[in-house]
Every structure is written in C-alpha cells, then in structure tokens.
C-alpha atoms as a PDB file:
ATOM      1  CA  UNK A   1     -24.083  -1.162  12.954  1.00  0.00           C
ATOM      2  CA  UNK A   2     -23.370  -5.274  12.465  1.00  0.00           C
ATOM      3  CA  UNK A   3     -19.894  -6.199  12.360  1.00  0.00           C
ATOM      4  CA  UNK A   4     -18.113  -5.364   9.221  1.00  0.00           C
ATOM      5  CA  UNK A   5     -15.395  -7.948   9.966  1.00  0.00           C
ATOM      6  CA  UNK A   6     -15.383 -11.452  11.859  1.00  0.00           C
ATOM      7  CA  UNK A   7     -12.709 -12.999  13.789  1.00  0.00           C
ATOM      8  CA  UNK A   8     -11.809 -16.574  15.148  1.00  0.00           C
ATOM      9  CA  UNK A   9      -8.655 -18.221  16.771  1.00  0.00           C
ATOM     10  CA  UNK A  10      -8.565 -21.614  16.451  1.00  0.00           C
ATOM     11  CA  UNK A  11      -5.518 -24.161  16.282  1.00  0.00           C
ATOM     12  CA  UNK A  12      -2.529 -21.526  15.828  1.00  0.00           C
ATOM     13  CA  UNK A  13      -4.826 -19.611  13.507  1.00  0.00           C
ATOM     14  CA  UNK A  14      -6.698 -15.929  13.555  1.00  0.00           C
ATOM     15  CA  UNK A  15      -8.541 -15.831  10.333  1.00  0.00           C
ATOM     16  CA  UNK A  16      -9.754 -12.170   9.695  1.00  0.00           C
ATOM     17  CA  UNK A  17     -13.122 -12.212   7.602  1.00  0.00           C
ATOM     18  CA  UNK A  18     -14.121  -8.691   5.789  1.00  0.00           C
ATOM     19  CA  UNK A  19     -17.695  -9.598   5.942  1.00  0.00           C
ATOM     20  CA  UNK A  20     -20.012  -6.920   4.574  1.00  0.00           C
ATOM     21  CA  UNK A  21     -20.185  -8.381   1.068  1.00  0.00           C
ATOM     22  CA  UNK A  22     -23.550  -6.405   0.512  1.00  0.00           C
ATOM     23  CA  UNK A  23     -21.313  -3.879  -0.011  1.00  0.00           C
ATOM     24  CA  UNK A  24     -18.606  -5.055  -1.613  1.00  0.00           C
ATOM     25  CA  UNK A  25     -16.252  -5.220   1.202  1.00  0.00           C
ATOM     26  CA  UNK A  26     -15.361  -1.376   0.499  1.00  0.00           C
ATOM     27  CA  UNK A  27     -13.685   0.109   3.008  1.00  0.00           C
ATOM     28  CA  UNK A  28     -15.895   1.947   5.021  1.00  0.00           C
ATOM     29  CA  UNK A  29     -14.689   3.515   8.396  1.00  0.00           C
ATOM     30  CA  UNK A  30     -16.132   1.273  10.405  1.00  0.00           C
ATOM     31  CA  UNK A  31     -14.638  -1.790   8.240  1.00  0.00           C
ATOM     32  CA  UNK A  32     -11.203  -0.049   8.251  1.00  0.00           C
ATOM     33  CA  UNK A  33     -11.599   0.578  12.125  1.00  0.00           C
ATOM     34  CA  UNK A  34     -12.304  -3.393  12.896  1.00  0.00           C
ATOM     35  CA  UNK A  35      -9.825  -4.667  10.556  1.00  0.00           C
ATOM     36  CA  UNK A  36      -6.902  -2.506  12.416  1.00  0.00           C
ATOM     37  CA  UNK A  37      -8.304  -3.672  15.728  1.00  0.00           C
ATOM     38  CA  UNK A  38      -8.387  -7.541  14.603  1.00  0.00           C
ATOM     39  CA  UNK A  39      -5.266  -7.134  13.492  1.00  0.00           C
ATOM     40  CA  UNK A  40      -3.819  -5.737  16.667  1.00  0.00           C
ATOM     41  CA  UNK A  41      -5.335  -8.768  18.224  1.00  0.00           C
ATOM     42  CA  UNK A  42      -3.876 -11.477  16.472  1.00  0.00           C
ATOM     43  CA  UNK A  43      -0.490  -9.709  16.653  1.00  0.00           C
ATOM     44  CA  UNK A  44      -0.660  -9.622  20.014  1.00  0.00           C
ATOM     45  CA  UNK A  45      -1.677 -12.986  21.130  1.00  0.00           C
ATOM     46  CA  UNK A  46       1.143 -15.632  21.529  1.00  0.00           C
ATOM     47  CA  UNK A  47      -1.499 -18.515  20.987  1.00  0.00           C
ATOM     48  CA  UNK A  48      -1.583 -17.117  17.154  1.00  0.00           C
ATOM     49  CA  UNK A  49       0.883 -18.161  14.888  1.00  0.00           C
ATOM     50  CA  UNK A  50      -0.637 -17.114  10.922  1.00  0.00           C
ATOM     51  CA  UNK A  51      -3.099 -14.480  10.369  1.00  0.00           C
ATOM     52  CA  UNK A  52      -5.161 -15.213   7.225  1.00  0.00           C
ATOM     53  CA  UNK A  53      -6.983 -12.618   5.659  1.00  0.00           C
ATOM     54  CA  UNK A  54     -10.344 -13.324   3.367  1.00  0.00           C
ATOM     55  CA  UNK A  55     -13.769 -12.194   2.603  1.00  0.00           C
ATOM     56  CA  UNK A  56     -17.593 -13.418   2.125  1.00  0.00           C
ATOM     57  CA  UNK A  57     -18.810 -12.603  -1.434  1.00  0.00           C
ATOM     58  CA  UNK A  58     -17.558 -12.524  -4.485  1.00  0.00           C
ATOM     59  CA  UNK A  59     -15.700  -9.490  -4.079  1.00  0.00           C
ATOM     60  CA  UNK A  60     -12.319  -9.425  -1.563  1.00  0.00           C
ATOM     61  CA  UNK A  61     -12.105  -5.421  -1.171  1.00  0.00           C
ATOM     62  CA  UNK A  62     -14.042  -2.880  -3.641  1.00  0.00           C
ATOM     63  CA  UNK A  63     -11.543  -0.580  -2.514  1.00  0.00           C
ATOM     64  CA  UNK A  64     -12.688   3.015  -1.387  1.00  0.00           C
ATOM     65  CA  UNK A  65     -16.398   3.751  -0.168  1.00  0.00           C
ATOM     66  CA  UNK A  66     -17.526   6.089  -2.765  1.00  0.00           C
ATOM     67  CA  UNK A  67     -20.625   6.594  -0.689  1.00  0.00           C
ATOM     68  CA  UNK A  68     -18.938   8.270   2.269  1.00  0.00           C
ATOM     69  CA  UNK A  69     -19.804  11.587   2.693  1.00  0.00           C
ATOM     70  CA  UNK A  70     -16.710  13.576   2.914  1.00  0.00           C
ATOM     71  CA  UNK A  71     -13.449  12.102   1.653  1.00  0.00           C
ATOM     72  CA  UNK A  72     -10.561  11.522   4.274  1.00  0.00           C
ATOM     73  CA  UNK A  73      -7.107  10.765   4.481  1.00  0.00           C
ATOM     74  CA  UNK A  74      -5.222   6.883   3.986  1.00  0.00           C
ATOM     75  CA  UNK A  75      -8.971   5.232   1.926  1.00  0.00           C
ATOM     76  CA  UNK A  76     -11.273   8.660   0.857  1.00  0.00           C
ATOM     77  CA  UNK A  77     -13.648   8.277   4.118  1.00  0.00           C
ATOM     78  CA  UNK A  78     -12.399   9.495   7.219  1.00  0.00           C
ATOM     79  CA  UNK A  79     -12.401   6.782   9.692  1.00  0.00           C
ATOM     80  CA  UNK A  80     -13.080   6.923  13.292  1.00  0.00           C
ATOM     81  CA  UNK A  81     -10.351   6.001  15.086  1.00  0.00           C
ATOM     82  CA  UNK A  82      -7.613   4.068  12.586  1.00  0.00           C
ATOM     83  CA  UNK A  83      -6.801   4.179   8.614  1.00  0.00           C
ATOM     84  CA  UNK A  84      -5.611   2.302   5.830  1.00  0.00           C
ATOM     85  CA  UNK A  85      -2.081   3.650   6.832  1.00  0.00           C
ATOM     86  CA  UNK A  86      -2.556   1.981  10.184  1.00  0.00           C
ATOM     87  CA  UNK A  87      -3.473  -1.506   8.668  1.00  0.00           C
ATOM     88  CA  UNK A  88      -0.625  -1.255   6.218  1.00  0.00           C
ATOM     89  CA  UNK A  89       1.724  -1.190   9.462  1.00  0.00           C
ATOM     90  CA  UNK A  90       0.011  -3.679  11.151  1.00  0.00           C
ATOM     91  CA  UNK A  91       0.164  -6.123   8.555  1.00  0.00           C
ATOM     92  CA  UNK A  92       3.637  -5.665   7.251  1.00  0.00           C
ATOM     93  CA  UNK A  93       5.557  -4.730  10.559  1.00  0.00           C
ATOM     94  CA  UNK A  94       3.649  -6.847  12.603  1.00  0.00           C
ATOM     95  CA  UNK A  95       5.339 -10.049  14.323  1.00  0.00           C
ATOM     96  CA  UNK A  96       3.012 -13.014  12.485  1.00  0.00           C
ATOM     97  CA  UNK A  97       2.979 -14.095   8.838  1.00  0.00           C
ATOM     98  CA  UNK A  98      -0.161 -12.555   7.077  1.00  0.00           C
ATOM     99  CA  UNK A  99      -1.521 -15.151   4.711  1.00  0.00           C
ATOM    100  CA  UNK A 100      -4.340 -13.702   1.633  1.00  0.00           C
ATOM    101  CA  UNK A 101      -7.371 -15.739   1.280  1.00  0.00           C
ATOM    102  CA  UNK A 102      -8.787 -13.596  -1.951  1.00  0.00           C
ATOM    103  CA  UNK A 103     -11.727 -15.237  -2.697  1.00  0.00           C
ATOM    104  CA  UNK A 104     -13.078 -12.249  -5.090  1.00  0.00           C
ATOM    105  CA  UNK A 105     -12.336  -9.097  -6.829  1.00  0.00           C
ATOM    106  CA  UNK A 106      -9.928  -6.733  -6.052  1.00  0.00           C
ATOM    107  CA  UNK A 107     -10.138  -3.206  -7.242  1.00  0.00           C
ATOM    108  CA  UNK A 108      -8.662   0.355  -6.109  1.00  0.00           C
ATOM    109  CA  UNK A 109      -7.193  -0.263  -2.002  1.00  0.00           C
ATOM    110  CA  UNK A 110      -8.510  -4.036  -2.284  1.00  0.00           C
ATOM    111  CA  UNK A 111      -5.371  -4.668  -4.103  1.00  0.00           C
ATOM    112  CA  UNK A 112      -3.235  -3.072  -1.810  1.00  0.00           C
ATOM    113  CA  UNK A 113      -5.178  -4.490   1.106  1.00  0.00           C
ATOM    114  CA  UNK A 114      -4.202  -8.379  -0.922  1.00  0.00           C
ATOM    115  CA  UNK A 115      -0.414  -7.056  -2.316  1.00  0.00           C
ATOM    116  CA  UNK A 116       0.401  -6.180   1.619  1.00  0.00           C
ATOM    117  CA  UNK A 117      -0.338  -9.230   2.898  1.00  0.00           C
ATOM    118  CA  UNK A 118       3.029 -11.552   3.025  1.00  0.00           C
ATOM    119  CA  UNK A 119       1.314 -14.408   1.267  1.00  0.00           C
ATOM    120  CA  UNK A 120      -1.425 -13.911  -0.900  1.00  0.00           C
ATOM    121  CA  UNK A 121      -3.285 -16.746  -2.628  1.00  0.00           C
ATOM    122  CA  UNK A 122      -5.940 -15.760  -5.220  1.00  0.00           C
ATOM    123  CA  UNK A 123      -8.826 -17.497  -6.448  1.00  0.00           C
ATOM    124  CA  UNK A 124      -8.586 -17.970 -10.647  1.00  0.00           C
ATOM    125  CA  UNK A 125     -11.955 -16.321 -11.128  1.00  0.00           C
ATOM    126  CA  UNK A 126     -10.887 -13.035  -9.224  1.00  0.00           C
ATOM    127  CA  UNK A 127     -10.272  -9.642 -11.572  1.00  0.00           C
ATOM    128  CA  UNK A 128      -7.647  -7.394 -10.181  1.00  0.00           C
ATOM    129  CA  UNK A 129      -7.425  -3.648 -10.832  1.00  0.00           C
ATOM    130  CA  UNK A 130      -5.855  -0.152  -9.683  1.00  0.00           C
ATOM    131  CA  UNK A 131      -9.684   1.789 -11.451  1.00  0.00           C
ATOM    132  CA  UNK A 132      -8.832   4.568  -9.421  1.00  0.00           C
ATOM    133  CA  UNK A 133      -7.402   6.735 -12.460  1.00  0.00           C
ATOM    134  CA  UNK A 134     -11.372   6.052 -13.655  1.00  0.00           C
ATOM    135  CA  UNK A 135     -12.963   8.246 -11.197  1.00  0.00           C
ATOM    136  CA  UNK A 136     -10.504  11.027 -11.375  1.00  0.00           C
ATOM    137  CA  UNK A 137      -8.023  10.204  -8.836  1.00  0.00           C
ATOM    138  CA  UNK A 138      -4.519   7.594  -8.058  1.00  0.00           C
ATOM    139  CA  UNK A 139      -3.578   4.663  -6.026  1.00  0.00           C
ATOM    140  CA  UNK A 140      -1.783   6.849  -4.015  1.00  0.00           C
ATOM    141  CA  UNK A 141      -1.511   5.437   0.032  1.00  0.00           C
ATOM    142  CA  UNK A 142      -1.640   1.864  -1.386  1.00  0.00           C
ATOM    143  CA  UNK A 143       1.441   2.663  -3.845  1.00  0.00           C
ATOM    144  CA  UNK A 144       3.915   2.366  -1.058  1.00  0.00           C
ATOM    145  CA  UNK A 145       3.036  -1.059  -0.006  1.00  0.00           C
ATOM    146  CA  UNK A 146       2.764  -2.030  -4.343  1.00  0.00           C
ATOM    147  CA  UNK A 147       5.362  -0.243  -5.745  1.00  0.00           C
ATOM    148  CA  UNK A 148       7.978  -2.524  -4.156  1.00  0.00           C
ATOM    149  CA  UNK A 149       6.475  -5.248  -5.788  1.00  0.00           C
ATOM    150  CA  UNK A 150       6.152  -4.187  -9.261  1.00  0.00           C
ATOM    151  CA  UNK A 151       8.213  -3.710 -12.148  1.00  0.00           C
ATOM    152  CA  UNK A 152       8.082  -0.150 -13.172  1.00  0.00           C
ATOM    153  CA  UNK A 153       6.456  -1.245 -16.912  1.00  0.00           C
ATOM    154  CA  UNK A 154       3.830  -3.003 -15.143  1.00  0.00           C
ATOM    155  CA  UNK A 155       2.898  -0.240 -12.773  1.00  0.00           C
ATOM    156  CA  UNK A 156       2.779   2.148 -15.601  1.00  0.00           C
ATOM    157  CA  UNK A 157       0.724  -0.001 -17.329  1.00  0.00           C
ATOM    158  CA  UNK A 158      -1.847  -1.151 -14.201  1.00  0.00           C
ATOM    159  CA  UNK A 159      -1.840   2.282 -12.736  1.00  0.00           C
ATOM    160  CA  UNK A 160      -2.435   4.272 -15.576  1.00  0.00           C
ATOM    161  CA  UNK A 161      -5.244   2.555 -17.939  1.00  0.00           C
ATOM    162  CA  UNK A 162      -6.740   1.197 -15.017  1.00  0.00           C
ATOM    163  CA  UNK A 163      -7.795  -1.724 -16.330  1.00  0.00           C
ATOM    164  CA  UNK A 164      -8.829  -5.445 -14.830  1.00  0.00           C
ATOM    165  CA  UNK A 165      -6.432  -8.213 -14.493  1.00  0.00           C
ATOM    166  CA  UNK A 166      -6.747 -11.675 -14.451  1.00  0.00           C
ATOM    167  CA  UNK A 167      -5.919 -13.618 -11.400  1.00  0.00           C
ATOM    168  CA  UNK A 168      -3.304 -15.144 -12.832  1.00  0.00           C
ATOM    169  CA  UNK A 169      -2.069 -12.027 -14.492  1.00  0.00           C
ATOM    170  CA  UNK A 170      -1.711 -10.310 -10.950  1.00  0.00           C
ATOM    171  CA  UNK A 171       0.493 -13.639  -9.833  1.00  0.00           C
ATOM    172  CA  UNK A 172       3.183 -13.125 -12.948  1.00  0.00           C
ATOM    173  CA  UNK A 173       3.512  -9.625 -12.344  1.00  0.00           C
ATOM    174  CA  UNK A 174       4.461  -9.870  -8.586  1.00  0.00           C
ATOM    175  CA  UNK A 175       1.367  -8.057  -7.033  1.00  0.00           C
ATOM    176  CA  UNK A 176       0.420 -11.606  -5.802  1.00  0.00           C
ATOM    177  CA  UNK A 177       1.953 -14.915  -5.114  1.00  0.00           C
ATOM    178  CA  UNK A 178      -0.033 -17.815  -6.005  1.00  0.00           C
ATOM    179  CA  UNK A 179      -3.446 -19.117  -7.540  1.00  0.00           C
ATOM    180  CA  UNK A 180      -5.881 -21.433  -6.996  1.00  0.00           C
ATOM    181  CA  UNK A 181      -9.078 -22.703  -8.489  1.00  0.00           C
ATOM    182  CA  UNK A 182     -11.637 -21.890  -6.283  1.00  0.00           C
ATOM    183  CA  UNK A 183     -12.829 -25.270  -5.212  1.00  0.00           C
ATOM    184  CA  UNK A 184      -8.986 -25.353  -4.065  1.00  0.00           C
ATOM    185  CA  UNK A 185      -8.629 -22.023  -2.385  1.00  0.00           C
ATOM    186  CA  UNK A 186      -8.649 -23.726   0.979  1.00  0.00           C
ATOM    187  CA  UNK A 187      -6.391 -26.185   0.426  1.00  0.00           C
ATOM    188  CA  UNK A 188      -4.085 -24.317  -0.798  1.00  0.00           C
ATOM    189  CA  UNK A 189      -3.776 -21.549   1.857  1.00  0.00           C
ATOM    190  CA  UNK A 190      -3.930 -24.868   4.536  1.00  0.00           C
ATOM    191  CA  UNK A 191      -0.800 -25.894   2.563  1.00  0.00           C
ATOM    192  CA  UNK A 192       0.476 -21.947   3.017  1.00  0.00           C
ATOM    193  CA  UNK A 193      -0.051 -22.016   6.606  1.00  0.00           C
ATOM    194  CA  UNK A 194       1.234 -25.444   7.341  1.00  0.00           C
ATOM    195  CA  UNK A 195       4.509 -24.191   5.227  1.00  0.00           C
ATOM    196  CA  UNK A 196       4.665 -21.349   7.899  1.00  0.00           C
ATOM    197  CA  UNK A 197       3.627 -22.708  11.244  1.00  0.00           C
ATOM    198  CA  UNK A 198       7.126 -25.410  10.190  1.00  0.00           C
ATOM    199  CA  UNK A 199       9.264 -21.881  10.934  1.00  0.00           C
ATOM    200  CA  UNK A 200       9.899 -20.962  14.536  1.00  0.00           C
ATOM    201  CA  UNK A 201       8.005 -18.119  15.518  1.00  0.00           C
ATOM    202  CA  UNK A 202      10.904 -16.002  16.785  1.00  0.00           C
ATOM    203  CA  UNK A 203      12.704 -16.838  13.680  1.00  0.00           C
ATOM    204  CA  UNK A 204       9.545 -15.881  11.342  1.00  0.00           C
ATOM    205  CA  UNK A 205       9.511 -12.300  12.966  1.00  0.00           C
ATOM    206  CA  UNK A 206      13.175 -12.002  12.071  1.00  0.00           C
ATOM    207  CA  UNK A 207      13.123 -12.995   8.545  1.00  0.00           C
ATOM    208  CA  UNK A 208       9.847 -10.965   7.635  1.00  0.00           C
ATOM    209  CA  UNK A 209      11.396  -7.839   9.543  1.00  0.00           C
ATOM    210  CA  UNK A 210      14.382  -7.860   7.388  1.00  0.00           C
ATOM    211  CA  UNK A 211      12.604  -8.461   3.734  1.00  0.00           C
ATOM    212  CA  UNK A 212      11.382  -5.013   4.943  1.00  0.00           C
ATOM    213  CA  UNK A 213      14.408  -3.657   6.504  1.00  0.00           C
ATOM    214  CA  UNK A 214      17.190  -4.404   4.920  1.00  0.00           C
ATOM    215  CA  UNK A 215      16.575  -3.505   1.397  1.00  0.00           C
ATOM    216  CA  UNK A 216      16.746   0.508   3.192  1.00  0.00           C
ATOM    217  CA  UNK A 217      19.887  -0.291   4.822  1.00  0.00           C
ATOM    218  CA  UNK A 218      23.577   1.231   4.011  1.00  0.00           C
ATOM    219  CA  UNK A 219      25.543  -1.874   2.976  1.00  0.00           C
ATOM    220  CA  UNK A 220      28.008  -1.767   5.445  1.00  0.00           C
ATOM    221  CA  UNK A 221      25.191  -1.041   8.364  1.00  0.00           C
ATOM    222  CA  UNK A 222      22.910  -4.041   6.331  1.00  0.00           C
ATOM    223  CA  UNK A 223      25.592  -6.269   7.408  1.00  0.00           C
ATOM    224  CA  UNK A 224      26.985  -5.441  10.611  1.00  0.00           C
ATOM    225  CA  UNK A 225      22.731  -5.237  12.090  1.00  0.00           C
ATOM    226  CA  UNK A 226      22.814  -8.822  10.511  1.00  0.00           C
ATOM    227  CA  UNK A 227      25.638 -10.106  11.677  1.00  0.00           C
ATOM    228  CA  UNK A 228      24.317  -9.071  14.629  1.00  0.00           C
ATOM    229  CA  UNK A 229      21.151 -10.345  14.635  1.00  0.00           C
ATOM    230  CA  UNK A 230      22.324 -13.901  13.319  1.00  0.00           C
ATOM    231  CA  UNK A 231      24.885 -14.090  16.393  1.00  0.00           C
ATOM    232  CA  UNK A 232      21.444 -13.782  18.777  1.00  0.00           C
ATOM    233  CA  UNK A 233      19.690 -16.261  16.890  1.00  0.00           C
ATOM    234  CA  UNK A 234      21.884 -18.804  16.627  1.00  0.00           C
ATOM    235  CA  UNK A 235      22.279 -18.629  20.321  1.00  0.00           C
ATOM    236  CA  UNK A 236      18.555 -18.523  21.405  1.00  0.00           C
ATOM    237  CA  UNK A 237      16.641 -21.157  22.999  1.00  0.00           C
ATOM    238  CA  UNK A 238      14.822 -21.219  19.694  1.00  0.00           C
ATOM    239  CA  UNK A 239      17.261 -22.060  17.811  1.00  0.00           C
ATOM    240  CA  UNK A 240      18.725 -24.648  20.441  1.00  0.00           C
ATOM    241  CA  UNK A 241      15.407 -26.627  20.172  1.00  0.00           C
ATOM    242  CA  UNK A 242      15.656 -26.178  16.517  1.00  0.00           C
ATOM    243  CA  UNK A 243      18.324 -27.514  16.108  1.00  0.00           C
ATOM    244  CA  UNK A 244      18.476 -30.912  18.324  1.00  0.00           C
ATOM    245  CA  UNK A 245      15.064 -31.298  16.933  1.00  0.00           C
ATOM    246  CA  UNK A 246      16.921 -31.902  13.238  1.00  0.00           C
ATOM    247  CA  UNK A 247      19.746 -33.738  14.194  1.00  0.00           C
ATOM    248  CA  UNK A 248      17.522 -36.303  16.444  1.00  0.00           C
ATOM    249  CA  UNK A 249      14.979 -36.221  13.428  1.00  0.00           C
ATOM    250  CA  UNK A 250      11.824 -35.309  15.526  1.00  0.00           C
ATOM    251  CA  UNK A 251       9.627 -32.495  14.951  1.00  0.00           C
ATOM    252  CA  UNK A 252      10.500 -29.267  16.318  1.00  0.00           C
ATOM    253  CA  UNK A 253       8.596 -28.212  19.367  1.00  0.00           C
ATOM    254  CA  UNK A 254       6.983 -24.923  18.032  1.00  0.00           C
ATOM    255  CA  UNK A 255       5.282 -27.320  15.176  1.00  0.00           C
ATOM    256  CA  UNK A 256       1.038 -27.866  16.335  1.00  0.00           C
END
C-alpha cells in the first residue's frame, strides 16, 4: 500500500502531509500507523524545530474509516502497531511546537486530530464537525484532547446535534486558533512558525509542558515545581545566550 502520509525536513521544519485525499484523509490503520511514526521522527530530531501538520484535498481528516472491517479501540479500526491515543501523546507531550495547516474539512477525529495540535490555522472555506452522534456513536477518545478547550455550552451544543461549523465558528469557540483565506493559508502558518522558531527551543519545551501540566497541579506543588523549574532556566546556557543576545541587540543564536 502507497504512503498514506508524506514527510520532509527542510530549514528547521518537518511538515507532516496526510496524503490519501482519495479517501478523505480518514484514518485508516495504516494512516494512523505513519502519522505516529512521523511524528516520533520529528520529535526526535534536534535539526527540527516546528512540526506542521496538513493535508492534500479538500478534506484535512474525515475522521474514522467507516470502511474498516472490524471496529477497534482509540479511531473504530484497529491499527497495526499505534492509535489515535498514541498520536494524541505525541503531539501534545512531545518536545516541538505542532503547528495545523487545515486546508479542508474536519469531521468526527479530524477535529481532534486539528484541536490537538498547539497551533492550528484553518482555511475559511473548511466545515468543522463532531457527526459522530449521526452514525450512532460519540467523540469519545478525541474528547480528552477537546474538552479542555471548550466551553461546556459549546460542547453540548457541537457534540450533541452534530452539526457543521464554519471555519471561523471553530476559531471563536476555542477548538481552533486562527483563520485564513485560503490563498493565505501559507503565509500565515510561515508567520506561525517564524513566531515560534524566535523562542529557544529548550524554553519552548518548557512552556508547552506546563500549559499541560500545571493546570493538574495542587497549588502549592504548581508553584514550588515552577519555582523550580524557573531557577534552572534562568541559569541555562539557553538562557545565557538569550539573554546577552537582547541586551547587545543581535539576534539570538537558536534563530535560522
């Protein structure tokens, strides 16, 4: 079977392509299996500093595949070696900023698969949607990475009529975080990724692990593990660079 999903690393960059758009994108085992393994890639190369997830077609993620023959755990299919779960974790625990190209629509675990991405940027023709109430079942695995996001009206609303969204609809509720015409989708998530790459990397890990962290945390623990980790970064070589980089008014070496 062709690859389901492309990858390239070029200038600082791993952009992640679901590429099966024949298919909608849906998350098929094999798609689901790549996509994990991509992902482990760019998380694990120091040469990559943003991952940016997008799509060919006019449809980001379809969600499920309804034409798998037995339904499995994390998407419906079973999968061969990783699930959904497993890209959930890679994306949101994972050391490098994950940017969202959606150039299409998102329905069912396509939204989650956009929502769990740090940054997403949306093209203003996409339609968003949680259908799966529709076909007799609920956005269960991808509720833990949407919840979080969502005010509980809206997720009443979006989970339970299971209706389409505007792009720009998704944006104002919080699911996503910015949109773009499409003839400006590029330039926009260049502008996304040039915002991030200005960050050092150490100090991007830090600040996307706590977003997720802390929010769990005991107050008192919250701030002692902060206090904590503020004491290291202040005194890394990071930080040292950083810093004479502002006060001499150059750029900072970590920038491209």
């Amino acid at each position: 079977m062709s690859d389901a999903v492309r990858y390239e690393a070029t200038s600082g960059r791993a952009t992640i392509t679901l590429d099966r758009p024949e298919a909608k994108n849906s998350l098929a085992p094999d798609l689901v299996d790549q996509l994990a393994g991509h992902l482990e890639r760019a998380m694990g190369d120091d040469t990559v500093r943003v991952v940016v997830l997008t799509n060919t077609g006019n449809t980001f993620c379809a969600g499920a595949d309804l034409k798998a023959a037995e339904p499995g755990p994390g998407v419906g299919p079973e999968v061969a070696r990783r699930d959904f779960v497993d890209v959930f974790e890679l994306m949101q625990r994972g050391p490098k900023p994950v940017v969202g190209r959606i150039a299409g629509h998102c329905t069912g675990g396509g939204v989650g698969l956009a929502a769990a991405c740090d940054i997403s940027v949306v093209s203003s023709d996409a339609l968003i949607g949680f259908t799966e109430v529709r076909i007799g079942v609920a956005p269960a695995v991808i509720s833990v990475v949407v919840l979080p996001k969502l005010r509980r009206a809206d997720a009443l609303q979006l989970f339970l009529t299971g209706k389409r969204l505007l792009a720009a609809k998704a944006v104002e509720v919080g699911l996503l975080n910015r949109v773009a015409e499409p003839g400006e989708l590029d330039a926009a998530v260049d502008e996304v990724v040039a915002d991030l790459v200005a960050g050092g990397p150490n100090a991007l890990t830090a600040a996307k692990a706590m977003i997720f962290d802390v929010p769990g945390r005991e107050r008192a623990d919250a701030f002692a593990e902060m206090s904590e980790l503020s004491r290291r970064l202040f005194r890394s070589e990071e930080a040292a660079a950083g810093i004479a980089a502002f006060r001499e008014r150059r750029p900072a070496p970590w920038l491209p």
